[in-house]
Protein backbone atom coordinates (compact mmCIF):
# COMPACT_ATOMS: atom_id res chain seq x y z
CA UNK A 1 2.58 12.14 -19.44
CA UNK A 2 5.94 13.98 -19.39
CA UNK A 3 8.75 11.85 -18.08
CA UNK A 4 11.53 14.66 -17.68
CA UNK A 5 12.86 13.72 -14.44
CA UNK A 6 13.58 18.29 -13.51
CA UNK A 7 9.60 19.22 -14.53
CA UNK A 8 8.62 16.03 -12.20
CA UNK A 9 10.90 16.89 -9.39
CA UNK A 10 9.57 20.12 -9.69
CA UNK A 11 6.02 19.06 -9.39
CA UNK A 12 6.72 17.33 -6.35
CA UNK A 13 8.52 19.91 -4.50
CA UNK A 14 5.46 22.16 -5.58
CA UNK A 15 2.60 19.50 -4.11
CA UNK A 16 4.88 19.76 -0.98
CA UNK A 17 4.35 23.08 -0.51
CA UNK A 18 0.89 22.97 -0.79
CA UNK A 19 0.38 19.67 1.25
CA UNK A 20 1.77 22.23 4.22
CA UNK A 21 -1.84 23.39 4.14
CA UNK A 22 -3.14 19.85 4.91
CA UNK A 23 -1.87 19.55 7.91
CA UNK A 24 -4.72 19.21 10.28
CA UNK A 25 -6.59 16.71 12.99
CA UNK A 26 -9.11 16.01 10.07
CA UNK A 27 -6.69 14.92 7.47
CA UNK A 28 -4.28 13.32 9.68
CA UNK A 29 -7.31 11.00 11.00
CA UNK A 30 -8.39 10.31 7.06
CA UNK A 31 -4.50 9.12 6.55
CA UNK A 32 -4.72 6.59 9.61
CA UNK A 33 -7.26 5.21 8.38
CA UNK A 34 -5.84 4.71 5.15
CA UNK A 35 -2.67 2.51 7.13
CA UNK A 36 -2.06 -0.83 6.18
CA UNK A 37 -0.47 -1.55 9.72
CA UNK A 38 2.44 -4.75 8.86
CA UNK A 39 4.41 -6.85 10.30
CA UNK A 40 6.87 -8.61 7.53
CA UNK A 41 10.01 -9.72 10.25
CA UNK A 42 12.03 -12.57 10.18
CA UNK A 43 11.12 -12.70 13.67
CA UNK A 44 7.46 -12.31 13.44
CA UNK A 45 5.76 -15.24 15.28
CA UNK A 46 2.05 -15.92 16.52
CA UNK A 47 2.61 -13.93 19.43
CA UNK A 48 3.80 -11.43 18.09
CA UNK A 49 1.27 -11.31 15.41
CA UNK A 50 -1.66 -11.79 18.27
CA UNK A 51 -0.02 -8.58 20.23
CA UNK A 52 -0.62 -6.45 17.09
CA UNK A 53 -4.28 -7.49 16.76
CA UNK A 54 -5.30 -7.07 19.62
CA UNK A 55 -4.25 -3.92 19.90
CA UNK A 56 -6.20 -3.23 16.43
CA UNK A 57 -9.16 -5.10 18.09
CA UNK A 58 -9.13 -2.47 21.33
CA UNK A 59 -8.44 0.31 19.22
CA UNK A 60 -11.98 1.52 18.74
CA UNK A 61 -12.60 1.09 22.30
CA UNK A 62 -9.64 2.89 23.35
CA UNK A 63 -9.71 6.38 20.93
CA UNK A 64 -13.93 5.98 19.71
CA UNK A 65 -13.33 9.35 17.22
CA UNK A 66 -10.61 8.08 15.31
CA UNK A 67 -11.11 5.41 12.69
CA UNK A 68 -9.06 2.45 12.98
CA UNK A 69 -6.22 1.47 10.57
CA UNK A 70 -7.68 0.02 7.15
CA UNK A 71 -5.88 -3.21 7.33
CA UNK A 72 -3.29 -5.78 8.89
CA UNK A 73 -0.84 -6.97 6.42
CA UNK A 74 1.50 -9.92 7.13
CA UNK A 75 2.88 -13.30 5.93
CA UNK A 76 0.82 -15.74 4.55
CA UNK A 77 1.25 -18.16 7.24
CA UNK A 78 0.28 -15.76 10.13
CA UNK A 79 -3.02 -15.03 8.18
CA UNK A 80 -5.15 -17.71 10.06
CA UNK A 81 -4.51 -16.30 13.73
CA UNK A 82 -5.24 -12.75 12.61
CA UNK A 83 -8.76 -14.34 11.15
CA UNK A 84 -9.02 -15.93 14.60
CA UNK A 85 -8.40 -12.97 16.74
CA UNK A 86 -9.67 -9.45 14.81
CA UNK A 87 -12.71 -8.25 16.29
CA UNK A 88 -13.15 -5.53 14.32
CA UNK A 89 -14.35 -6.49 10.87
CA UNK A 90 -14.00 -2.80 9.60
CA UNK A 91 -10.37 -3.85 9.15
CA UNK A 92 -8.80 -5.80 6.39
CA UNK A 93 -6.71 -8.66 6.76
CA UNK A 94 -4.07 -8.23 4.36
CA UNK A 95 -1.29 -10.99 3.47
CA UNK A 96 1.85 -10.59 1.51
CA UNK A 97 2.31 -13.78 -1.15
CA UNK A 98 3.20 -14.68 -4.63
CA UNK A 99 6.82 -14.96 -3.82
CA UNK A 100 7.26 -12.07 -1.93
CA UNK A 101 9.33 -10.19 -2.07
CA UNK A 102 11.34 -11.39 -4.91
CA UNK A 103 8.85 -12.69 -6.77
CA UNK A 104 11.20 -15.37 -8.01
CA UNK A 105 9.83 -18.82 -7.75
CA UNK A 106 7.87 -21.27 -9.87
CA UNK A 107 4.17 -19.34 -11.05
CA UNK A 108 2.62 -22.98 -9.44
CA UNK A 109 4.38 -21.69 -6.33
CA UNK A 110 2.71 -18.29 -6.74
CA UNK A 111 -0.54 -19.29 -7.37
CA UNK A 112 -0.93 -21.85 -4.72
CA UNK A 113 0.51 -19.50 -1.74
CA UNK A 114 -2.04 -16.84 -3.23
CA UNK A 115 -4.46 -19.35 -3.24
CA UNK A 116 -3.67 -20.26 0.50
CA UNK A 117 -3.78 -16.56 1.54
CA UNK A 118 -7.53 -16.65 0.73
CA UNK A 119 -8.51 -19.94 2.19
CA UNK A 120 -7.34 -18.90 5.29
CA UNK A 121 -8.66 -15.58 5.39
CA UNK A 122 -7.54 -12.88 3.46
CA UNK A 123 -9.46 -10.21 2.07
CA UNK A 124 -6.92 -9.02 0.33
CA UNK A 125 -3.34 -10.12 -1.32
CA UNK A 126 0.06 -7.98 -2.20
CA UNK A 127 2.23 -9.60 -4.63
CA UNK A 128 5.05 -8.64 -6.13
CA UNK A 129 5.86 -7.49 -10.24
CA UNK A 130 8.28 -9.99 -11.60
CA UNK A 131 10.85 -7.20 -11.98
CA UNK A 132 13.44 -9.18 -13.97
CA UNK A 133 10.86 -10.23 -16.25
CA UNK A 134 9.63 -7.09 -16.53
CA UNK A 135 13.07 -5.42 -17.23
CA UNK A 136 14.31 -8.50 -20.06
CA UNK A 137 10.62 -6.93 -21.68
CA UNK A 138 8.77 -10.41 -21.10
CA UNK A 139 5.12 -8.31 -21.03
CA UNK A 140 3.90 -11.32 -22.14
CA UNK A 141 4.95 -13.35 -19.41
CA UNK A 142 4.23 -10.15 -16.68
CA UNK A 143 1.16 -9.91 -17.49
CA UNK A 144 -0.39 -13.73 -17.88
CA UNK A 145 1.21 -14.14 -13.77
CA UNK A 146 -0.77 -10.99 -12.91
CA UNK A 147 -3.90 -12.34 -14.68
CA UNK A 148 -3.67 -15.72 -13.29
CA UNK A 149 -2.90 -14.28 -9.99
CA UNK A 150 -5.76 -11.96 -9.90
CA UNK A 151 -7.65 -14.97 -11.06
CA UNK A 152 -6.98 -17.65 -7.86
CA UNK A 153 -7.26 -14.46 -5.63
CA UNK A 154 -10.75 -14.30 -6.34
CA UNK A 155 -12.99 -11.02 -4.95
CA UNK A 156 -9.95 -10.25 -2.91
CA UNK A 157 -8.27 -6.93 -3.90
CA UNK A 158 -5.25 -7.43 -5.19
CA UNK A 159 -1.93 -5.56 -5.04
CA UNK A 160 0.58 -5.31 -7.47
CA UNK A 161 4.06 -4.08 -5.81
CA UNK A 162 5.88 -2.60 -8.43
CA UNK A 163 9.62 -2.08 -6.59
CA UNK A 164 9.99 1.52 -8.51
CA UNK A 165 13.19 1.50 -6.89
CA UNK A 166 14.25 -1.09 -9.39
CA UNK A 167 12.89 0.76 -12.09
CA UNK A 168 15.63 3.28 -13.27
CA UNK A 169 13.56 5.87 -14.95
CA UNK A 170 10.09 7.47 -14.50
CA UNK A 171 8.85 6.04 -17.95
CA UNK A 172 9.42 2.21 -16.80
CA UNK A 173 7.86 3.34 -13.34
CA UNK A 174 4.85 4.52 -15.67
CA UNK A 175 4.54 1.58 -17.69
CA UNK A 176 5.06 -1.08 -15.20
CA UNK A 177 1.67 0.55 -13.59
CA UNK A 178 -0.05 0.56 -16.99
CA UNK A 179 0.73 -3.26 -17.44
CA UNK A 180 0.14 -4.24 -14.11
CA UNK A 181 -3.27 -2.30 -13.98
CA UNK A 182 -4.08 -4.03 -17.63
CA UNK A 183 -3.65 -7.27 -15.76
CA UNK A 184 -6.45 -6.83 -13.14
CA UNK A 185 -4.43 -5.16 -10.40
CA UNK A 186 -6.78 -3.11 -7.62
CA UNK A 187 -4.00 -0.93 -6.34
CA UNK A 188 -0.87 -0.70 -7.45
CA UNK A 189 1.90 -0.16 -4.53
CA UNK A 190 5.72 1.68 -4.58
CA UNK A 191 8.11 -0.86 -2.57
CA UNK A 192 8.41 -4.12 -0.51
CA UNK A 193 10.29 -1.74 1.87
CA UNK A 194 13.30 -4.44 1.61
CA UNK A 195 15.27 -2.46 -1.14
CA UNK A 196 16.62 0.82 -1.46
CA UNK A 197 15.56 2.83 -2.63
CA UNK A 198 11.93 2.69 -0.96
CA UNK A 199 8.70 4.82 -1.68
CA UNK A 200 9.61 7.94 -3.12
CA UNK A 201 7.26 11.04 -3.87
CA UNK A 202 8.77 10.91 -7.48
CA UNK A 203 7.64 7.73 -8.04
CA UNK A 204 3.99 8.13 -6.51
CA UNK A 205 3.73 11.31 -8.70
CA UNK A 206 3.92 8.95 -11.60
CA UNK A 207 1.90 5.89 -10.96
CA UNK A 208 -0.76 8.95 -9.94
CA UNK A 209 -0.68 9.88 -13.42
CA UNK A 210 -0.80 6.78 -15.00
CA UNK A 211 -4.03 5.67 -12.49
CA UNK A 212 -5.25 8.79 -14.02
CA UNK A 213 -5.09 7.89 -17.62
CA UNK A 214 -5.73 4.64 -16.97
CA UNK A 215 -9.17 5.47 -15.65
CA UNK A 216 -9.57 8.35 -18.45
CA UNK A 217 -9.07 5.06 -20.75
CA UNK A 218 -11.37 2.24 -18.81
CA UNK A 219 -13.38 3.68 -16.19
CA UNK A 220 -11.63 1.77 -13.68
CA UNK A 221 -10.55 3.26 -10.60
CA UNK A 222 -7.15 1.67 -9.00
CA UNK A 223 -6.12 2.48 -5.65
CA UNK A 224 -2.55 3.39 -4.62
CA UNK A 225 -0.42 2.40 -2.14
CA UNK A 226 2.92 4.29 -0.89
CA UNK A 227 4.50 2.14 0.78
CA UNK A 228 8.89 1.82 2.23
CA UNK A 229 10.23 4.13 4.71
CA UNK A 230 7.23 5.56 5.18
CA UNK A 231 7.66 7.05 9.44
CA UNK A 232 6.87 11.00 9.30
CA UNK A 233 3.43 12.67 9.08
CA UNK A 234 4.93 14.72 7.13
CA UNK A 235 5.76 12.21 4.38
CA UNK A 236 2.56 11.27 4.59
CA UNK A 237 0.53 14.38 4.13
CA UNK A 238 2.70 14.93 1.37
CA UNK A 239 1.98 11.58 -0.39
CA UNK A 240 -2.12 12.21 0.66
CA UNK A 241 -1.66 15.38 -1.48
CA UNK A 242 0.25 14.24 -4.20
CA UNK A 243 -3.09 11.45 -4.66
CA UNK A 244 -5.38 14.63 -4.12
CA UNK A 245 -3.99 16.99 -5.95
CA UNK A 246 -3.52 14.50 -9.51
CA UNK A 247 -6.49 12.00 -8.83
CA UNK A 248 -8.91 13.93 -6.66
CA UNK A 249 -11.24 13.80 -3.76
CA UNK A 250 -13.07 10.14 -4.75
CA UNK A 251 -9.38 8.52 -4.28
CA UNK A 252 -9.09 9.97 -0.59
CA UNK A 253 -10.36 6.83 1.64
CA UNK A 254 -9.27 3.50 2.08
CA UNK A 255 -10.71 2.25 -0.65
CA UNK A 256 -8.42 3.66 -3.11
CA UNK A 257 -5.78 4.82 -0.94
CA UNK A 258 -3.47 3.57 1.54
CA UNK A 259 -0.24 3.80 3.25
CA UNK A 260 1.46 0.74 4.02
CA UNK A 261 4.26 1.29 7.48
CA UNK A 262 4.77 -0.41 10.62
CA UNK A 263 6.34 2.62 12.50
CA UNK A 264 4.08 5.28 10.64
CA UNK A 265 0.84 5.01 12.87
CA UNK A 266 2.18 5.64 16.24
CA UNK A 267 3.58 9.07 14.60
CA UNK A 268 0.39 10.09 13.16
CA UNK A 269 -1.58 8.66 16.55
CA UNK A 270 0.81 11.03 18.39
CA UNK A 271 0.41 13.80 16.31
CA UNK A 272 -2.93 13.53 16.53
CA UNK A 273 -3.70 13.39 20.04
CA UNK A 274 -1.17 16.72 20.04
CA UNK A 275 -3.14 18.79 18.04
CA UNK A 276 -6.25 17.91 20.18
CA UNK A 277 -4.54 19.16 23.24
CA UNK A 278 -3.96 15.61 25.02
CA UNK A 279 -1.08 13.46 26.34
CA UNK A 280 0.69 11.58 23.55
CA UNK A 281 1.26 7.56 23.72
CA UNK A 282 2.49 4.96 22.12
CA UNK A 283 -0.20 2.39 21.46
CA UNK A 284 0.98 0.00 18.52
């Protein structure tokens, strides 16, 4: 692809314009369902954890035409009392491991809290890119953790967080998805959402692209996943078009798409319930 930073800002600002057209009930319902809805605090505890899935769990019951969220994401050890307490087994459960969100400990370390993830529930597993690694140009190295990684994960999809706001240009953002896709990744994702810079459309535009060849290559498909600072519907209608517009149709559902936020769904809820002429709430 072209990395010139103008012709890719550019691009962007002209997918914005045209995402203004998306903005209706139906796609606004396709994005919620696309949420990863998290919880990564230092003051997350079981019941705070419990509050937020049993919300999820009544969520059906409470709003029966809009899909629920596509997964709860949280810490490793908080992974066992979501298992306990989701009723509805349309959602994921999510957990963030692998030295997150670092990703600087011992690999044994990696692969066993991985490994724990799944034992006690997980269906599916965000790690982290070894960044400094990455940057000294130890590909070697990169790619071997992702491999064994996607290894102890087992069938659980796994997500490769690529912290593009580490990355410096838009050709490093490119190849960092290229490597970690070559590795066995399932999605690759933006951000942690612990440094700045977060998500950024820039950055989505790219890994977009280089999903795109990648499948042109393999026949793979690999999901994405904005993720950081992610609040406004706007933002998000804009990021749903930016994966529309460069991948297409088949990579609009939760399969291959998501959004990961914790303040995100009660916008788009909101919004929602607006445009169908009702009261708005808060519900997460």
């Amino acid at each position: 692809m072209n990395f010139n930073k103008d012709e890719i800002t550019q691009a962007v600002i002209e997918i914005a314009r045209i995402a203004e057209k998306e903005y209706n009930i139906e796609t606004l319902k396709k994005i919620f369902n696309c949420i990863d809805l998290t919880s990564l605090n230092t003051d997350d505890n079981n019941t705070v954890i419990s509050q937020m899935v049993e919300k999820v769990s009544n969520f059906s019951n409470k709003f029966p035409e809009i899909n629920n969220v596509a997964a709860i994401c949280v810490y490793p050890n908080f992974v066992k009392i979501v298992k306990e307490k989701l009723t509805d087994k349309n959602v994921k459960i999510a957990a963030v491991a692998g030295g997150f969100p670092s990703s600087q400990t011992f690999l044994s370390i990696k692969l066993a809290e991985t490994n724990l993830a799944i034992e006690k529930g997980a269906d599916e597993v965000d790690i982290v890119l070894s960044v400094g690694k990455f940057l000294n140009k130890e590909y070697r190295e990169v790619t071997n953790e992702i491999v064994f990684l996607k290894n102890v994960s087992q069938n659980a999809c796994l997500k490769v967080i690529l912290e593009t706001g580490l990355l410096k240009d838009e050709k490093l953002i490119y190849d960092a998805s290229i490597v970690s896709m070559e590795s066995g990744a399932d999605f690759i994702k933006t951000s942690t959402g612990k440094l700045e810079p977060m998500a950024t459309y820039e950055a989505v535009y790219v890994m977009c692209n280089a999903i795109k060849d990648y499948y042109e290559k393999n026949k793979r498909m690999v999901g994405i996943k904005p993720s950081g600072g992610i609040t406004a519907v706007r933002q998000a209608i804009t990021y749903y078009t930016i994966v529309k517009t460069i991948l297409g149709e088949d990579w609009l559902n939760n399969s291959y798409f998501r959004i990961g936020t914790s303040r995100l769904a009660n916008n788009l809820l909101g919004e929602i319930l607006r445009l169908e002429g009702k009261s708005e709430i808060k519900y997460f």
